[in-house]
C-alpha atoms as a PDB file:
ATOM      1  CA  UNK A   1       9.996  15.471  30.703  1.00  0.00           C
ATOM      2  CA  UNK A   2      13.173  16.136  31.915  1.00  0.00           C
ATOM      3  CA  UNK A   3      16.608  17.467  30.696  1.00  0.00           C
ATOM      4  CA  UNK A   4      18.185  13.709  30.572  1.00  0.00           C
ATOM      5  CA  UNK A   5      15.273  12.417  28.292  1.00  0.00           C
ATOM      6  CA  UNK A   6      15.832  15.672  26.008  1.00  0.00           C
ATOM      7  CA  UNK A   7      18.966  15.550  25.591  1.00  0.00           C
ATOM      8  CA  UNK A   8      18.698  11.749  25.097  1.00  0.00           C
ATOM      9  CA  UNK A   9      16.114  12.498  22.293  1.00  0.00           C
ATOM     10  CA  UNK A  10      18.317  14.830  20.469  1.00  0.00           C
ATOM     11  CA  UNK A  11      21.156  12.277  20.615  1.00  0.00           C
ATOM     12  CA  UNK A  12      18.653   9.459  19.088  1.00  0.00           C
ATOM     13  CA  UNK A  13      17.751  11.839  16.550  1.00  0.00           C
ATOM     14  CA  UNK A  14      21.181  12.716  15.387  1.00  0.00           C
ATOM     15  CA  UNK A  15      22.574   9.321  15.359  1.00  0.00           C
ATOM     16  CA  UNK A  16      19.871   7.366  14.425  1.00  0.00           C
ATOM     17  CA  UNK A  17      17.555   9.471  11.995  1.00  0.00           C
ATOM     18  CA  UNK A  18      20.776  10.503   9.180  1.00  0.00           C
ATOM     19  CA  UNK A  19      18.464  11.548   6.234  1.00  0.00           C
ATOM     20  CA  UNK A  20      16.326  14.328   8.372  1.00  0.00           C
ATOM     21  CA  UNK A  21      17.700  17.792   9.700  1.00  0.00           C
ATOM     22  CA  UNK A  22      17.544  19.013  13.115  1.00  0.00           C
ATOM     23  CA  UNK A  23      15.261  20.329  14.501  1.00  0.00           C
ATOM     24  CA  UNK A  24      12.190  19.391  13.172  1.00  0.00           C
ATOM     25  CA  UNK A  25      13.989  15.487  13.452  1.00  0.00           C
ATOM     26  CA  UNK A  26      13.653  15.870  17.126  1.00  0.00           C
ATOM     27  CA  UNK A  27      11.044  17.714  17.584  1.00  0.00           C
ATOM     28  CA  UNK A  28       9.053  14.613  15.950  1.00  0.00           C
ATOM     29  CA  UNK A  29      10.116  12.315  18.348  1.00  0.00           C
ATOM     30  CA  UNK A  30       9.611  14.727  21.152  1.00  0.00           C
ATOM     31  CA  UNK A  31       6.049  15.453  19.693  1.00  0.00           C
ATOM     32  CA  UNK A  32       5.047  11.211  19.598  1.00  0.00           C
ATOM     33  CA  UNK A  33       6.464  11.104  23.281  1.00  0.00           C
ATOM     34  CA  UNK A  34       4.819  13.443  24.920  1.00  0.00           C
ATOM     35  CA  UNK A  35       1.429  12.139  22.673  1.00  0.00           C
ATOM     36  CA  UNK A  36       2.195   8.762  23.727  1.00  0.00           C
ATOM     37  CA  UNK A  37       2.608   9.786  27.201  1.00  0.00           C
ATOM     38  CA  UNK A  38      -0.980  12.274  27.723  1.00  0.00           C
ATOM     39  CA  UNK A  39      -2.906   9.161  25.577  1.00  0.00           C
ATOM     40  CA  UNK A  40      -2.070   7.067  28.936  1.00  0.00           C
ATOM     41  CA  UNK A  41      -2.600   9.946  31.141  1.00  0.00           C
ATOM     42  CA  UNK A  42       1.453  10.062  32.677  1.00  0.00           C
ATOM     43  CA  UNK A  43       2.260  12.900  34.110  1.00  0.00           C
ATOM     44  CA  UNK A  44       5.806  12.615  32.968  1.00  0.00           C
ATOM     45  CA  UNK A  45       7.745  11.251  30.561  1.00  0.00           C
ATOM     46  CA  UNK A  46      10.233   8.996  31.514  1.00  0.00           C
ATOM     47  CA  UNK A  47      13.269   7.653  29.657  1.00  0.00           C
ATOM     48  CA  UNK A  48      11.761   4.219  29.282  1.00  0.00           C
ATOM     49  CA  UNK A  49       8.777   5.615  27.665  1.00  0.00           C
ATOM     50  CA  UNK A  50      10.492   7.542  25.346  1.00  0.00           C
ATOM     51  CA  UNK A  51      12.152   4.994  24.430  1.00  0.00           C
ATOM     52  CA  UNK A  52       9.370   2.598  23.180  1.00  0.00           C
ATOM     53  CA  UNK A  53       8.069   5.454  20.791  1.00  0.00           C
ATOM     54  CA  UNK A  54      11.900   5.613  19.299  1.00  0.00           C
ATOM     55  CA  UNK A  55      11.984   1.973  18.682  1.00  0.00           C
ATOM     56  CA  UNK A  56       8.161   1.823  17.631  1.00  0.00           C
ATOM     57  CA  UNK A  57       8.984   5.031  14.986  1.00  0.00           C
ATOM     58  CA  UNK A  58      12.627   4.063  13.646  1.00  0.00           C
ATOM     59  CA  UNK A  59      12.014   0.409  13.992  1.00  0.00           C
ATOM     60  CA  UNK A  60      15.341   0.368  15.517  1.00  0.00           C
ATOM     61  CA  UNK A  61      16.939  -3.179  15.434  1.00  0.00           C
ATOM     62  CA  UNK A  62      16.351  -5.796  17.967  1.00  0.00           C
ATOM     63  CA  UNK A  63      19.087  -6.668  19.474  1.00  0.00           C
ATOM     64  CA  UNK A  64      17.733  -9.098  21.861  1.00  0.00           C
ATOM     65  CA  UNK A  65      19.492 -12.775  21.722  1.00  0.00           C
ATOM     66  CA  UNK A  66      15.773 -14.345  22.336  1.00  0.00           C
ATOM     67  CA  UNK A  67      14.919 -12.346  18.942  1.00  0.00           C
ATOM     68  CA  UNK A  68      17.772 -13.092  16.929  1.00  0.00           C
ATOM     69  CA  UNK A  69      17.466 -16.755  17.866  1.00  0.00           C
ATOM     70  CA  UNK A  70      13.951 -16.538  16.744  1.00  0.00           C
ATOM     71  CA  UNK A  71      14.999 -15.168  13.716  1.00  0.00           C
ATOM     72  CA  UNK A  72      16.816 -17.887  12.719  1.00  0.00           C
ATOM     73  CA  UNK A  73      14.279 -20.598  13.729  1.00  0.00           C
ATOM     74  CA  UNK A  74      11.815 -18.475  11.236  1.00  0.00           C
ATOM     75  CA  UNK A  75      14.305 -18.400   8.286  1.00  0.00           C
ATOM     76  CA  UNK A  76      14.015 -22.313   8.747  1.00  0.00           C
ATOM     77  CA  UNK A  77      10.703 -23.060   9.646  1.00  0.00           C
ATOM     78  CA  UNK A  78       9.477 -20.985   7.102  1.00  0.00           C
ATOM     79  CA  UNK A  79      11.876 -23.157   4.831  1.00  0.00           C
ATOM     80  CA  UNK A  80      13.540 -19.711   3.545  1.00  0.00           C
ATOM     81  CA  UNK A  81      16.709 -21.093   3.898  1.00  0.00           C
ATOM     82  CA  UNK A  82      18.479 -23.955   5.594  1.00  0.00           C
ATOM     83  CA  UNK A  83      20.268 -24.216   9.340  1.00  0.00           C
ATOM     84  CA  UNK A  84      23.887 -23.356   8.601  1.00  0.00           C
ATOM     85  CA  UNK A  85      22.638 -20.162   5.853  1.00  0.00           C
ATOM     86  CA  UNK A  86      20.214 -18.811   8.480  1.00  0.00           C
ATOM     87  CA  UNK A  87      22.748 -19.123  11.559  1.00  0.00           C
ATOM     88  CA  UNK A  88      25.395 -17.308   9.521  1.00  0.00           C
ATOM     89  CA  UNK A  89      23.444 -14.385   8.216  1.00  0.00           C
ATOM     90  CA  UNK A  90      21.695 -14.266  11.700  1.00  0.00           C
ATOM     91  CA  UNK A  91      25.343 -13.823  12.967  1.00  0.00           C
ATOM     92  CA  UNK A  92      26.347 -11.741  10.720  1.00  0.00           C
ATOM     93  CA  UNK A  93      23.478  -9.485  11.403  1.00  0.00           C
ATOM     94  CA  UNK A  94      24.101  -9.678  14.906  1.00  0.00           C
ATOM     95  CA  UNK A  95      27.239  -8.493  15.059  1.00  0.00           C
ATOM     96  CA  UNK A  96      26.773  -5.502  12.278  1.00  0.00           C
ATOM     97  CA  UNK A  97      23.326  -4.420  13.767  1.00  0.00           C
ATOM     98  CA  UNK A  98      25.661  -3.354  17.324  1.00  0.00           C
ATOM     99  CA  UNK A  99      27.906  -1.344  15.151  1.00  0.00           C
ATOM    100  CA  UNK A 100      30.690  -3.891  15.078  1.00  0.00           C
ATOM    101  CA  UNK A 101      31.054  -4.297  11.865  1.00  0.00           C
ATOM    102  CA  UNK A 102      34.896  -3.175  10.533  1.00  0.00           C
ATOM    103  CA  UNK A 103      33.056  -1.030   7.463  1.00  0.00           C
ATOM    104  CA  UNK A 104      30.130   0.449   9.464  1.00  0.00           C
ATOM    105  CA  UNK A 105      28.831   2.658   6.863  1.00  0.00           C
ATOM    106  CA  UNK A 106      27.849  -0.546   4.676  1.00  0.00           C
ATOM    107  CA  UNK A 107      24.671  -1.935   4.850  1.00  0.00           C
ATOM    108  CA  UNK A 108      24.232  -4.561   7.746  1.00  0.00           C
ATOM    109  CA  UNK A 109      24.468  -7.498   4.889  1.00  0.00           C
ATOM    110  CA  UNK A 110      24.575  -7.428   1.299  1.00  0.00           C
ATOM    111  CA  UNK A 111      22.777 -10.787   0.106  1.00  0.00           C
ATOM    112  CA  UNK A 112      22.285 -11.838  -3.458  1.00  0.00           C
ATOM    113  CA  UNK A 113      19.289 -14.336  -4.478  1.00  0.00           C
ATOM    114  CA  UNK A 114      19.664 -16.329  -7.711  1.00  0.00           C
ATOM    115  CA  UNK A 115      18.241 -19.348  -9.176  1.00  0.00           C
ATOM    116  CA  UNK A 116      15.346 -20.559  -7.010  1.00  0.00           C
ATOM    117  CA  UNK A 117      15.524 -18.295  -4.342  1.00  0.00           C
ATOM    118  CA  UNK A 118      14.615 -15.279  -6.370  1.00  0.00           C
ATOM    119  CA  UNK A 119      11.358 -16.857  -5.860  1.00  0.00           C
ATOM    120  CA  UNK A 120      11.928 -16.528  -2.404  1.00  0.00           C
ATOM    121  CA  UNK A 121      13.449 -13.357  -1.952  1.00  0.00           C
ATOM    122  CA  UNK A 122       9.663 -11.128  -0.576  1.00  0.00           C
ATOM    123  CA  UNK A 123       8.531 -13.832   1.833  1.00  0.00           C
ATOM    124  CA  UNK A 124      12.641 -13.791   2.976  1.00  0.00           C
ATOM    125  CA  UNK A 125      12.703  -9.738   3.438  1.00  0.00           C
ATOM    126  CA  UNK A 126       9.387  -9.798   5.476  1.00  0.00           C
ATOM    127  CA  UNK A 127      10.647 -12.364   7.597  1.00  0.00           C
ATOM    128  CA  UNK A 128      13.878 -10.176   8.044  1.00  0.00           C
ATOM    129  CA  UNK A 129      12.242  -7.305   8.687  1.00  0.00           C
ATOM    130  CA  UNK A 130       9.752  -8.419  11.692  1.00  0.00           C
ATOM    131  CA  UNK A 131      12.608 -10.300  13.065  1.00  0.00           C
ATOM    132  CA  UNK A 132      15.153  -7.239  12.982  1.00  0.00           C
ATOM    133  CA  UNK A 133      12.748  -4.553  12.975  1.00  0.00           C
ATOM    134  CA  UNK A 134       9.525  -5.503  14.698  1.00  0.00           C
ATOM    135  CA  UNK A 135       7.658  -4.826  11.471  1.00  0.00           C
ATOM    136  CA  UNK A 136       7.157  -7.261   8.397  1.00  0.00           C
ATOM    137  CA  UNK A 137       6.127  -3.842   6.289  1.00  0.00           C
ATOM    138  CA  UNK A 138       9.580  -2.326   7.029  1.00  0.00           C
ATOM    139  CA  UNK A 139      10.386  -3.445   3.158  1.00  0.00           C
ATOM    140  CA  UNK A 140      11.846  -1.082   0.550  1.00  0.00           C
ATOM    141  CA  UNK A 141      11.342  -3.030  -2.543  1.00  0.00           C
ATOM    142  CA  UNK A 142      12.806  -1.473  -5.782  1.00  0.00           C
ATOM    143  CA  UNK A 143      12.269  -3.357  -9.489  1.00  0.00           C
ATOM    144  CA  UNK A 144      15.497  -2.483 -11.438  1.00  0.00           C
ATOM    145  CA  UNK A 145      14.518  -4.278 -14.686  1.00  0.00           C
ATOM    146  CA  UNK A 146      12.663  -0.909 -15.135  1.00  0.00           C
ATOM    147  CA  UNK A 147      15.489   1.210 -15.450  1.00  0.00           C
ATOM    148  CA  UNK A 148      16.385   0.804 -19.018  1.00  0.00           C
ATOM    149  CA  UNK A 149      18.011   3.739 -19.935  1.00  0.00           C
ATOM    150  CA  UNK A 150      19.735   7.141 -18.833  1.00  0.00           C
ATOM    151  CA  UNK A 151      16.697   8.733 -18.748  1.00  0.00           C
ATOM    152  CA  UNK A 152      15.683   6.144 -15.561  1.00  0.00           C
ATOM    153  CA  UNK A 153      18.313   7.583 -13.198  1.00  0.00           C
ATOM    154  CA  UNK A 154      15.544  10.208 -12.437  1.00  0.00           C
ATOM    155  CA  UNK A 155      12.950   7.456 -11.857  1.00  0.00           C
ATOM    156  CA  UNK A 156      15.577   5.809  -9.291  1.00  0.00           C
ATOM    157  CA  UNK A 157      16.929   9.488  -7.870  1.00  0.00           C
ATOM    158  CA  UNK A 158      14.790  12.120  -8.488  1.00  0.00           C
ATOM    159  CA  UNK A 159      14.474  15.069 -10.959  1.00  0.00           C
ATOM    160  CA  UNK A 160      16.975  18.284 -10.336  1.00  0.00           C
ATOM    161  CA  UNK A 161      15.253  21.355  -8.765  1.00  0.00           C
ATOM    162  CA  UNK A 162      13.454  23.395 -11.735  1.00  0.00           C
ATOM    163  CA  UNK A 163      13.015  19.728 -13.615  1.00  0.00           C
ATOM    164  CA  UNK A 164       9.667  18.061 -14.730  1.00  0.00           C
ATOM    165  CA  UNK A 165       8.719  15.673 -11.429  1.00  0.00           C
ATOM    166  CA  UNK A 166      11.019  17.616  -9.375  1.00  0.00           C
ATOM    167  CA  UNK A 167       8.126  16.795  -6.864  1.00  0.00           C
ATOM    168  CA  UNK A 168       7.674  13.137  -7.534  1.00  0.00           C
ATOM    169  CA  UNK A 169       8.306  10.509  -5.123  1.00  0.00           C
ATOM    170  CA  UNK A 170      11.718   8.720  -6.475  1.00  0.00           C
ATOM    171  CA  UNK A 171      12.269   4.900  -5.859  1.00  0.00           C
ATOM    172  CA  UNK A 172      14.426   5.722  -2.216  1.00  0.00           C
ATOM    173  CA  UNK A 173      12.295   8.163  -1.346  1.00  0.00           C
ATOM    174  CA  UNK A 174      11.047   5.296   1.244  1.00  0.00           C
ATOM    175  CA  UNK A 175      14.250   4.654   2.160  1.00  0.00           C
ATOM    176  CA  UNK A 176      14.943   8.076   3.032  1.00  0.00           C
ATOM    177  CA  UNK A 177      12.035   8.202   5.282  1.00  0.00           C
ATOM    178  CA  UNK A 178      12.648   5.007   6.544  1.00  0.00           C
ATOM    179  CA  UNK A 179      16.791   3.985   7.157  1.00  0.00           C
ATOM    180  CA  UNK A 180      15.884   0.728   9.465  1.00  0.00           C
ATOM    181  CA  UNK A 181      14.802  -1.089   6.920  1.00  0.00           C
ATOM    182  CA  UNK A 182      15.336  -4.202   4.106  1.00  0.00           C
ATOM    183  CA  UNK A 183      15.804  -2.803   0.712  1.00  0.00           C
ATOM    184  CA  UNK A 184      14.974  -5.592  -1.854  1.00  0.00           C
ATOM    185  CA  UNK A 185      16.530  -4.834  -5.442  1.00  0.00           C
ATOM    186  CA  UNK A 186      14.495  -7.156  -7.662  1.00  0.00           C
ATOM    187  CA  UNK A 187      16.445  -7.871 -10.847  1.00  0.00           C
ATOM    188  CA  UNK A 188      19.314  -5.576 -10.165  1.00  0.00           C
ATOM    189  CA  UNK A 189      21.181  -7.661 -12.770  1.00  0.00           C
ATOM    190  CA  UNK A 190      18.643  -6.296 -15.763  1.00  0.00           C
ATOM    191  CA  UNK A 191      19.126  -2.545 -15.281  1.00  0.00           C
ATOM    192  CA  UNK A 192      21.418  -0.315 -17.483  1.00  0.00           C
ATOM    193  CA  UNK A 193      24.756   0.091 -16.771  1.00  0.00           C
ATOM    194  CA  UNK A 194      24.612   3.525 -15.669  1.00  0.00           C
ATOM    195  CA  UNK A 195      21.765   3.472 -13.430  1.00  0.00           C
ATOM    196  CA  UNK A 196      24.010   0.175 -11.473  1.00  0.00           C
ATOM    197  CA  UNK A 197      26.854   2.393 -11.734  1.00  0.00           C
ATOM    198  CA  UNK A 198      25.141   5.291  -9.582  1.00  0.00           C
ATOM    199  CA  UNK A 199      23.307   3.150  -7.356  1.00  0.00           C
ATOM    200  CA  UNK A 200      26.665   1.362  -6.791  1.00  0.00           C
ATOM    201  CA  UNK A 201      27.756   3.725  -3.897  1.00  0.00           C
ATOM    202  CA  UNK A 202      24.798   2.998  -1.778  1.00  0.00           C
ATOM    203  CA  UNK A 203      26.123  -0.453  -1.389  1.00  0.00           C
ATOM    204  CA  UNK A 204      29.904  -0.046  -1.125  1.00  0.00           C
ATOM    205  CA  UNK A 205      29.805   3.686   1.234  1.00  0.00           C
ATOM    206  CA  UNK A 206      26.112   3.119   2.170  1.00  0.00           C
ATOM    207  CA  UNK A 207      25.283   5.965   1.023  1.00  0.00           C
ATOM    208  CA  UNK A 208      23.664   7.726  -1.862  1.00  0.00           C
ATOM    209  CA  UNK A 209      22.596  11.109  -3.115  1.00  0.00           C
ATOM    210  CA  UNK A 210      19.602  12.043  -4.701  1.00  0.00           C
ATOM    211  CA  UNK A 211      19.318  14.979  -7.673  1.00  0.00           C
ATOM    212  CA  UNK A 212      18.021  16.907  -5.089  1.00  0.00           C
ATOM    213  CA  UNK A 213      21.029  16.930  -3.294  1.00  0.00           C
ATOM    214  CA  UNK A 214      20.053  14.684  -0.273  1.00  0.00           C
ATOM    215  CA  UNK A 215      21.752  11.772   1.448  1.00  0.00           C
ATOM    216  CA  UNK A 216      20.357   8.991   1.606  1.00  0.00           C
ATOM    217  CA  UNK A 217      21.923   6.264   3.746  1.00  0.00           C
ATOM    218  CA  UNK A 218      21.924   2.601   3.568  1.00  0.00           C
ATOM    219  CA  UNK A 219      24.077   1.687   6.695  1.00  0.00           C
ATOM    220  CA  UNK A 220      21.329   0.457   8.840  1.00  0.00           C
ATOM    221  CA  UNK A 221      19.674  -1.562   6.370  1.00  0.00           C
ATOM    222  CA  UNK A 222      19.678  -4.584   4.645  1.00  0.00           C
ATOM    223  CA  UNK A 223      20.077  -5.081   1.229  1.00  0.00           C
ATOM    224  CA  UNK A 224      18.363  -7.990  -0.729  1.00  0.00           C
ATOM    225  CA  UNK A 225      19.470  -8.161  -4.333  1.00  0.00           C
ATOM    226  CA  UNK A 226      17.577 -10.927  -6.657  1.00  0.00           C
ATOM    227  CA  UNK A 227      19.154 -11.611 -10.271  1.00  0.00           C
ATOM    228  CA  UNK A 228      17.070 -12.776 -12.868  1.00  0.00           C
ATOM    229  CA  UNK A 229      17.684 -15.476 -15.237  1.00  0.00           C
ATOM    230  CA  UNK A 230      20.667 -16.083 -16.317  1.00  0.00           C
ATOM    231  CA  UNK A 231      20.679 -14.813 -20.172  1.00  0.00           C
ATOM    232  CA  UNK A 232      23.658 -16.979 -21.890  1.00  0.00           C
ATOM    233  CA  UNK A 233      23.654 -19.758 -19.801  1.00  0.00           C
ATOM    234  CA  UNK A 234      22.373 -21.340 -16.988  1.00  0.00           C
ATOM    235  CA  UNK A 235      23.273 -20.686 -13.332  1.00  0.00           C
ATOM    236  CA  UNK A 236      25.634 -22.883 -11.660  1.00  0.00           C
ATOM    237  CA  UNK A 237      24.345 -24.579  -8.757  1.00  0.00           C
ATOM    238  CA  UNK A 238      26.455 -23.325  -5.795  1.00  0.00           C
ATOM    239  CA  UNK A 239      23.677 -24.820  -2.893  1.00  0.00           C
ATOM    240  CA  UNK A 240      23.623 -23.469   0.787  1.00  0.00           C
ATOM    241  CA  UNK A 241      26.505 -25.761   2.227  1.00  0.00           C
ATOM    242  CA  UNK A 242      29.359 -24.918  -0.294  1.00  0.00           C
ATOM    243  CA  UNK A 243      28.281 -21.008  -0.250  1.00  0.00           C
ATOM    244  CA  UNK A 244      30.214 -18.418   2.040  1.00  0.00           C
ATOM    245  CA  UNK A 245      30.636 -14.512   2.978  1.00  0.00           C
ATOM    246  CA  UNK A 246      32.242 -12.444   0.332  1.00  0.00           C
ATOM    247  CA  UNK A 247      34.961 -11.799   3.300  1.00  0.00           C
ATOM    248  CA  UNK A 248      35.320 -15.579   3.369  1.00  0.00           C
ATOM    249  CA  UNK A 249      35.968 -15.668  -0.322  1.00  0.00           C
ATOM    250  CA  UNK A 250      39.487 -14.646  -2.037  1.00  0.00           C
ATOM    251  CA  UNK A 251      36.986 -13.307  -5.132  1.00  0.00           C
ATOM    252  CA  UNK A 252      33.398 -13.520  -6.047  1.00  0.00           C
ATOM    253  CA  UNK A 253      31.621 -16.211  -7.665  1.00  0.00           C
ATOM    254  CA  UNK A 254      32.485 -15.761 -11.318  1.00  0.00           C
ATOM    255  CA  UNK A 255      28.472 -15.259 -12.053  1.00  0.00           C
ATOM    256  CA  UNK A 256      27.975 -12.955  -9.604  1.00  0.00           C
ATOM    257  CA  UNK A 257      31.423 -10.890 -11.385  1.00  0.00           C
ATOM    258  CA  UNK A 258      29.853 -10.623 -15.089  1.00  0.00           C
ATOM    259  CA  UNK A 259      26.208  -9.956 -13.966  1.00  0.00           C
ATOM    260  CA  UNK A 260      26.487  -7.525 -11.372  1.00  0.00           C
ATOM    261  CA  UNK A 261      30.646  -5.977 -11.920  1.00  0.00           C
ATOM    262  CA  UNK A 262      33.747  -6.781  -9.954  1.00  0.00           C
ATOM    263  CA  UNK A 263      32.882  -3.769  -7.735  1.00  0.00           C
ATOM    264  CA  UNK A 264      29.192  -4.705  -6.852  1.00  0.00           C
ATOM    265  CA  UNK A 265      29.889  -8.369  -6.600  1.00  0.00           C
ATOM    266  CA  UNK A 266      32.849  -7.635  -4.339  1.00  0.00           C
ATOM    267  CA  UNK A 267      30.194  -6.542  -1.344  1.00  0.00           C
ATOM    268  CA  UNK A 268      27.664  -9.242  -1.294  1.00  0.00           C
ATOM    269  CA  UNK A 269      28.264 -10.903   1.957  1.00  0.00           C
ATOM    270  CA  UNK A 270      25.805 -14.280   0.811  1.00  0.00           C
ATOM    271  CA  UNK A 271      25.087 -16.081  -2.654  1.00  0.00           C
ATOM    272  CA  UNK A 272      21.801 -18.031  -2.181  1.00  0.00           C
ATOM    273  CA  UNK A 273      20.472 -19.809  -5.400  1.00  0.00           C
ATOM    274  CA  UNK A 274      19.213 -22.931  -4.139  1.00  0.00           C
ATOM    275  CA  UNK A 275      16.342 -23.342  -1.626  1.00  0.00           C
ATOM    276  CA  UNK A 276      15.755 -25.868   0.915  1.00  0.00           C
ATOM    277  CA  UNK A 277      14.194 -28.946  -0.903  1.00  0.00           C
ATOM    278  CA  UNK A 278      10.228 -28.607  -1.907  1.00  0.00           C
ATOM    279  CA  UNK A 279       9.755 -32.214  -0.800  1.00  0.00           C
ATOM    280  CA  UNK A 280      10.203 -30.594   2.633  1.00  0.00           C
ATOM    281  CA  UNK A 281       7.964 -27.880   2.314  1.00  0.00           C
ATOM    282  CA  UNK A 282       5.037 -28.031   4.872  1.00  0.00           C
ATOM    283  CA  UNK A 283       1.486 -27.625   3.419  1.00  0.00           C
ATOM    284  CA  UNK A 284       1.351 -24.798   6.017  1.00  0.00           C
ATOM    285  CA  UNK A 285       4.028 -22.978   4.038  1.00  0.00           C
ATOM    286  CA  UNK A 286       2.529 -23.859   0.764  1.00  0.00           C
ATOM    287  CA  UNK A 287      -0.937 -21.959   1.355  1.00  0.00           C
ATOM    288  CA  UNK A 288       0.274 -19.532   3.788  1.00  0.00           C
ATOM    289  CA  UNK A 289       3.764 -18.146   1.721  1.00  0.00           C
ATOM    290  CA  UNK A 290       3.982 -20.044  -1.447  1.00  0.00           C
ATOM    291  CA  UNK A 291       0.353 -20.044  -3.068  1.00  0.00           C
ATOM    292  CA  UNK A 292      -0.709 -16.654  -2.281  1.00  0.00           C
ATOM    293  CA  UNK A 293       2.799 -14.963  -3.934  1.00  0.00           C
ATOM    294  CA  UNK A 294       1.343 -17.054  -6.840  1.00  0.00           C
ATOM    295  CA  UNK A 295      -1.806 -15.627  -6.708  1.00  0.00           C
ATOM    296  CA  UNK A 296      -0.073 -11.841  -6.626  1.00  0.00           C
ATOM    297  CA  UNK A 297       1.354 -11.894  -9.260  1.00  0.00           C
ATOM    298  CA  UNK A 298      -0.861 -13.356 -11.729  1.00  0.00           C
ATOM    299  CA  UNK A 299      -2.980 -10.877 -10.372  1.00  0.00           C
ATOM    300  CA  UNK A 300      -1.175  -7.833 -11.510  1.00  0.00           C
ATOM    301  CA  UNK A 301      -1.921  -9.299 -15.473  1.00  0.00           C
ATOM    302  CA  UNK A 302      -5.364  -9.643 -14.526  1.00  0.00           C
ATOM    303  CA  UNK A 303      -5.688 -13.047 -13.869  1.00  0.00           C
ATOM    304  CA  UNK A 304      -7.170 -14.516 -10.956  1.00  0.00           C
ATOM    305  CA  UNK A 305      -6.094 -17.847  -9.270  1.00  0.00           C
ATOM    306  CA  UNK A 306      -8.058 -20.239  -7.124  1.00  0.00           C
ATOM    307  CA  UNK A 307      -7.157 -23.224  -5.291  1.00  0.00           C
ATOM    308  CA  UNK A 308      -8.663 -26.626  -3.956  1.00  0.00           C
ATOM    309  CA  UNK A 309      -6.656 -27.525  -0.135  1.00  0.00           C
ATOM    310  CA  UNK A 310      -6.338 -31.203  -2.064  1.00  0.00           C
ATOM    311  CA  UNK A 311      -3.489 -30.023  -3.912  1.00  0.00           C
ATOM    312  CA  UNK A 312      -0.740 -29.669  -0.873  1.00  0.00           C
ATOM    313  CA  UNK A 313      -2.176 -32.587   0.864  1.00  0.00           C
END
């Protein structure tokens, strides 16, 4: 391997792997580089190889057109959202994914799921992440309707050094270990206040530290947030065509304000609450997306579901 790929893998490793330290950050990707290159029997390592382990490791984002464009035809075809929501937040994605973005250190795109599409939101960060990322499992999902109380901001961060389950595995611990990736916040909306309030950086300076004293960086991700319910009243039906990018907007939807704060609601890029009509829905999509989320979660109350093919026909 020569002193160009080095020093290229060093570079990779300090602008593209944020929540490791050097070395041992490089000297991974060294390490699966020089494996991948003896398991094919090279005698040398070139620059192209190294890069394929990089992108295969960091799922770095693909920045292809061809990808991108297929992308979008998934977010339709997969009826996850319609032609003009997909070809905006495939733009939008394009452009913040080559660091062009004016506020870089946010996530790539901040979009909020009400209404129907909460239903939607796992089968829409799987399709996200295999477009993006190259891999449908790159999906940090995070239920905030769990964090109830003070006491949860060690669930969601960590425990202080010297603290019971100083060693446990805290929600972003995957994110930490994994930066390229979509970071679903199921119910954000139900948590208490002060658990939104710390998590709240992560969104607006995509970034966020832990009570062990580690950064842990959002900028390279993207952030799904669902909201449950609406308590008081019902959700107003916004639809795909009439909805916009926060930048678009002179202030956010007056839901989004009183469930998730002025500040929080400020960064969502997209408000989604209204999926493209069922009567469209292929019978492909039924029993290949639809039924089987079903089927999950009935199955985490212990009830199993079984279906006859005659009822999307």
């Amino acid at each position: 391997m020569g002193d160009e790929v080095l020093r290229w893998i060093v570079e990779v490793a300090r602008q593209f792997m944020p929540n490791r330290h050097f070395p041992d950050k490089a000297v991974d990707l060294l390490d699966q580089a020089v494996a991948h290159g003896v398991s094919r029997g090279l005698t040398a390592v070139t620059r192209v190889e190294a890069e394929a382990v990089v992108k295969r490791m960091l799922g770095l984002p693909s920045l292809e057109r061809a990808r991108l464009a297929s992308l979008r035809d998934r977010l339709v075809q997969e009826q996850l959202l319609d032609d003009d929501s997909a070809e905006r937040l495939v733009g939008r994605l394009e452009v913040t994914s080559r660091g062009l973005d004016l506020r870089a250190a946010r996530p790539n795109a901040v979009v909020a799921l009400g209404g129907e599409m909460h239903e939607h939101a796992p089968a829409l960060a799987e399709v996200i992440a295999e477009g993006l990322y190259g891999d449908a499992r790159r999906v940090v999902r995070i239920d905030f309707a769990r964090f109830q109380d003070d006491a949860s901001l060690t669930a969601l961060l960590g425990s202080p050094a010297g603290y019971v389950g100083y060693e446990d595995r805290h929600a972003l611990y995957a994110l930490a270990e994994m930066p390229w990736s979509v970071v679903l916040c199921d119910r954000i909306d139900r948590c208490h206040p002060s658990v939104l309030a710390a998590f709240l950086p992560a969104i607006t300076q995509g970034v966020i530290t832990d009570f062990q004293g580690r950064r842990i960086y959002l900028s390279d991700a993207v952030v799904l947030m669902t909201l449950g319910a609406a308590r008081d009243r019902e959700i107003g039906t916004i639809g795909f065509a009439a909805a916009a990018p926060a930048s678009d907007r002179d202030e956010p939807e007056p839901d989004l304000t009183e469930r998730l704060g002025p500040e929080l609601a400020a960064t969502v890029d997209f408000w989604f609450d209204e999926a493209p009509a069922t009567s469209a829905l292929g019978s492909d999509w039924i029993t290949t997306r639809l039924l089987p989320e079903v089927a999950a979660r009935h199955r985490e109350h212990g009830v199993t579901l079984d279906w006859d093919a005659s009822i999307v026909t």
